[in-house]
PDB file of N, CA and C in Angstrom:
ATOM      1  N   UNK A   1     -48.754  33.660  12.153  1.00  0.00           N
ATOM      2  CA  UNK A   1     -48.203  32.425  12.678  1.00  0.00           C
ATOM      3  C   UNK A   1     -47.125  31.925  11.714  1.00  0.00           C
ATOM      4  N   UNK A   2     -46.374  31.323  12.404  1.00  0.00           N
ATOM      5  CA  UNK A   2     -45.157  30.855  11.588  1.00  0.00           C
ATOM      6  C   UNK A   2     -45.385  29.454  10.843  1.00  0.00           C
ATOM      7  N   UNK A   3     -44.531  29.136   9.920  1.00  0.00           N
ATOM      8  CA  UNK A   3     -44.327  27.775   9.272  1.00  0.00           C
ATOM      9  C   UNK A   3     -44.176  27.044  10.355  1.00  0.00           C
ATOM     10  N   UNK A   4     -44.540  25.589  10.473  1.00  0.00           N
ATOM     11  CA  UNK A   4     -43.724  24.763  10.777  1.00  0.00           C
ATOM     12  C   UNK A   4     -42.718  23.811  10.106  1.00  0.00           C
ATOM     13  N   UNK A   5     -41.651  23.347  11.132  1.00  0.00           N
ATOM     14  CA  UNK A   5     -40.753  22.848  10.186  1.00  0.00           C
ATOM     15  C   UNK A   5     -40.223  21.628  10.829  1.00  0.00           C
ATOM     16  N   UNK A   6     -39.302  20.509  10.328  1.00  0.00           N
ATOM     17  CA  UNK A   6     -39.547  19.162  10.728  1.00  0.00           C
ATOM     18  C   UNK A   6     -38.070  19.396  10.289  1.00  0.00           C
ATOM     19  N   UNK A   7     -37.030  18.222  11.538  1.00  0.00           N
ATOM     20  CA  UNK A   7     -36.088  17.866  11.022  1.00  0.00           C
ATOM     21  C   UNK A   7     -35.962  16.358  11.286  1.00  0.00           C
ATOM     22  N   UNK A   8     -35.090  15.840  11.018  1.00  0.00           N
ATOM     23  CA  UNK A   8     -35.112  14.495  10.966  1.00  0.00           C
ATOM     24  C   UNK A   8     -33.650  14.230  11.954  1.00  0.00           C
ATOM     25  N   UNK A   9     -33.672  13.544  12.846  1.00  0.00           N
ATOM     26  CA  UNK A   9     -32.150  13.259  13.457  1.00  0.00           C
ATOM     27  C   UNK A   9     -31.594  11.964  13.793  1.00  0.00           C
ATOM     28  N   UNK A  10     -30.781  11.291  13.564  1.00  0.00           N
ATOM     29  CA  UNK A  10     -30.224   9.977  14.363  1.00  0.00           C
ATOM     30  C   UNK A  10     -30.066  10.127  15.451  1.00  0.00           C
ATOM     31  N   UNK A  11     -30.310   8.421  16.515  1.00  0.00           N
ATOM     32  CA  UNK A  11     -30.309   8.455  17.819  1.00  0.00           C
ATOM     33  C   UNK A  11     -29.123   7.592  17.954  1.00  0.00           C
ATOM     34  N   UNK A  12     -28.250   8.115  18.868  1.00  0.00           N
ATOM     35  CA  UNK A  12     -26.869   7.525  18.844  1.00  0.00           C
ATOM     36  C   UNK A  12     -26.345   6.640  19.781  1.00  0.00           C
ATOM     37  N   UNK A  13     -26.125   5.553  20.119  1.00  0.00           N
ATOM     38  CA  UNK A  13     -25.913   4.614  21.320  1.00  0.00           C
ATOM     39  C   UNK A  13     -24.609   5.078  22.033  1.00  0.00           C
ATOM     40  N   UNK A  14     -24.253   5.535  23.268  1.00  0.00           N
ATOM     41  CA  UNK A  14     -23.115   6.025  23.314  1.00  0.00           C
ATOM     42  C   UNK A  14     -22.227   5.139  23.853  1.00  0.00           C
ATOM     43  N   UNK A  15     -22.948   3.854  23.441  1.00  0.00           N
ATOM     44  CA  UNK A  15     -22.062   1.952  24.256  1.00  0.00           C
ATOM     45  C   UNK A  15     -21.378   2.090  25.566  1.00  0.00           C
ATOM     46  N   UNK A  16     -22.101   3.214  26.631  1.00  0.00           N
ATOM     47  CA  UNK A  16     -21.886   3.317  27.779  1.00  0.00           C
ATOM     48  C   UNK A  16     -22.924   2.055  28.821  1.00  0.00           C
ATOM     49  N   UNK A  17     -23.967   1.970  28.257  1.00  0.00           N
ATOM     50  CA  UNK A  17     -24.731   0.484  29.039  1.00  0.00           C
ATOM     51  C   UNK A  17     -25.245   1.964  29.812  1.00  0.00           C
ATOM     52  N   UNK A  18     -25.502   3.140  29.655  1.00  0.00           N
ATOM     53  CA  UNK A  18     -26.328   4.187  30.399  1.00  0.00           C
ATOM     54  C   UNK A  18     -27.915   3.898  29.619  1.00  0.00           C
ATOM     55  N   UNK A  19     -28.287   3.588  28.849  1.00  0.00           N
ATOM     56  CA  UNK A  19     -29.274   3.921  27.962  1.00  0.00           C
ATOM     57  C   UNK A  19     -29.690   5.398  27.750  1.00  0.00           C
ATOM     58  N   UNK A  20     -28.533   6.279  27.816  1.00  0.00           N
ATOM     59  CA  UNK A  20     -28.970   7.328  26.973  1.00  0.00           C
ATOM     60  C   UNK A  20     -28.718   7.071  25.536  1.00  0.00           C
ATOM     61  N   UNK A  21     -29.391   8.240  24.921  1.00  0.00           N
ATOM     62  CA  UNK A  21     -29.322   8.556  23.730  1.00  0.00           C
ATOM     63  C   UNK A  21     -28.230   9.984  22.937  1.00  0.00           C
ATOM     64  N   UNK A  22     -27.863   9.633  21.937  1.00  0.00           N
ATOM     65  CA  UNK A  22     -27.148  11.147  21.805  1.00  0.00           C
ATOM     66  C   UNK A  22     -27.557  11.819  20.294  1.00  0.00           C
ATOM     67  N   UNK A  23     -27.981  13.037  20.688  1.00  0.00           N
ATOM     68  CA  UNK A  23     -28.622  13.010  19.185  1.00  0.00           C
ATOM     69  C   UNK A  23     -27.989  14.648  18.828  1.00  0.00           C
ATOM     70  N   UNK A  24     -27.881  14.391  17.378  1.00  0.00           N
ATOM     71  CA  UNK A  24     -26.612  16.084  17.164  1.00  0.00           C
ATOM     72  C   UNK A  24     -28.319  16.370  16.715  1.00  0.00           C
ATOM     73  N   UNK A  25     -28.075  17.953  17.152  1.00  0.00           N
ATOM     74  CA  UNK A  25     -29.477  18.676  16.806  1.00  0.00           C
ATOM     75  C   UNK A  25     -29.476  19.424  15.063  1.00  0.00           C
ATOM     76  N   UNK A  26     -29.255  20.193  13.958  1.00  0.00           N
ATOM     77  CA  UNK A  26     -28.888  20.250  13.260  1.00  0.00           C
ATOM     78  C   UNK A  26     -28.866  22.075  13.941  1.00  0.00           C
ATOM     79  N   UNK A  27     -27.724  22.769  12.761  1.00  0.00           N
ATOM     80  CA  UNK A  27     -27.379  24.281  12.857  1.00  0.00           C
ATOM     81  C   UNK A  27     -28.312  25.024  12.894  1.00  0.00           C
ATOM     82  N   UNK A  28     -29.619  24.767  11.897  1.00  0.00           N
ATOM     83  CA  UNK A  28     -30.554  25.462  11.527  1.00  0.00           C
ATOM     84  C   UNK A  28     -31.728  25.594  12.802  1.00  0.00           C
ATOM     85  N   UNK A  29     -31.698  24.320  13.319  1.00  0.00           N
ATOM     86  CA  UNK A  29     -32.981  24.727  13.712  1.00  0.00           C
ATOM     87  C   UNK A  29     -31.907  25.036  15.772  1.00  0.00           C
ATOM     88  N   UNK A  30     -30.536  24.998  15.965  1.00  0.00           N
ATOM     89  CA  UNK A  30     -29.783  25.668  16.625  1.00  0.00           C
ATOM     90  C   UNK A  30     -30.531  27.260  16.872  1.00  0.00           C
ATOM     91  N   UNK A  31     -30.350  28.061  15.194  1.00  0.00           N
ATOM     92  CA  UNK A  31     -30.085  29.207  15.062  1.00  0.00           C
ATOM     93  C   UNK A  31     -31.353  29.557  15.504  1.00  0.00           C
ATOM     94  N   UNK A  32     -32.280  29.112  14.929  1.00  0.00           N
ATOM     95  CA  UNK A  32     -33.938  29.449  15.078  1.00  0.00           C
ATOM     96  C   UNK A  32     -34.142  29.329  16.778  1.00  0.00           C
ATOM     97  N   UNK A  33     -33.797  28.628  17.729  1.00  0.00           N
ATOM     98  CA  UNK A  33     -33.991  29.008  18.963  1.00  0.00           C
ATOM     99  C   UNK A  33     -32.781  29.559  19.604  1.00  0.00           C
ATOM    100  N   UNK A  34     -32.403  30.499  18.584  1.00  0.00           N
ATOM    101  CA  UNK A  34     -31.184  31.477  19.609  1.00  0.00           C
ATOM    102  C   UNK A  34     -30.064  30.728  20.302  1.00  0.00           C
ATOM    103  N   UNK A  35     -29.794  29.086  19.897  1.00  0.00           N
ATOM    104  CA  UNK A  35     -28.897  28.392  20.642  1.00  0.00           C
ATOM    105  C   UNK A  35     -27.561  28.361  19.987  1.00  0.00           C
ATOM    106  N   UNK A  36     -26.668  28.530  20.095  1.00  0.00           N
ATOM    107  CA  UNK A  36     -25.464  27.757  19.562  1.00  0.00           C
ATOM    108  C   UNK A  36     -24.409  26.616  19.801  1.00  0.00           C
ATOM    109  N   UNK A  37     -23.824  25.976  19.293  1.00  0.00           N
ATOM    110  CA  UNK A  37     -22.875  24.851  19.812  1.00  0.00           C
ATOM    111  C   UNK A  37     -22.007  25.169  21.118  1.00  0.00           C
ATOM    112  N   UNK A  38     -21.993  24.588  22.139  1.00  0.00           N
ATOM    113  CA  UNK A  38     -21.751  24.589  23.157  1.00  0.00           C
ATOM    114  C   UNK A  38     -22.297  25.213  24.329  1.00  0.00           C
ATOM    115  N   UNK A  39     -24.082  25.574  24.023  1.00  0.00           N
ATOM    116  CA  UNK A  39     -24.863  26.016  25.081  1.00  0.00           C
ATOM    117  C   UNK A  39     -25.176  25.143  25.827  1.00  0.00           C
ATOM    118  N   UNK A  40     -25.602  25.254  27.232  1.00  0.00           N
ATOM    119  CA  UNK A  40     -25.963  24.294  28.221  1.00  0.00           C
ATOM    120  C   UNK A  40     -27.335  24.435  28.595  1.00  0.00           C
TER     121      UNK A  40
END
């Protein structure tokens, strides 16, 4: 079984009055699920 591992992220208001949230994911834990910047 693997480590687990914890990242920490800010939640970003995008002052659209949508109440989403926008949160940057970090590179590392990107790489670890095979994702990269600009996957959908």
């Amino acid at each position: 079984m693997t480590e687990a591992k914890r990242w920490a992220v800010k939640c970003q208001d995008p002052l659209d009055g949508g109440g989403d949230v926008i949160i940057d994911l970090p590179t590392e834990l990107l790489a670890s699920l095979g994702l990269s910047i600009g996957d959908c």
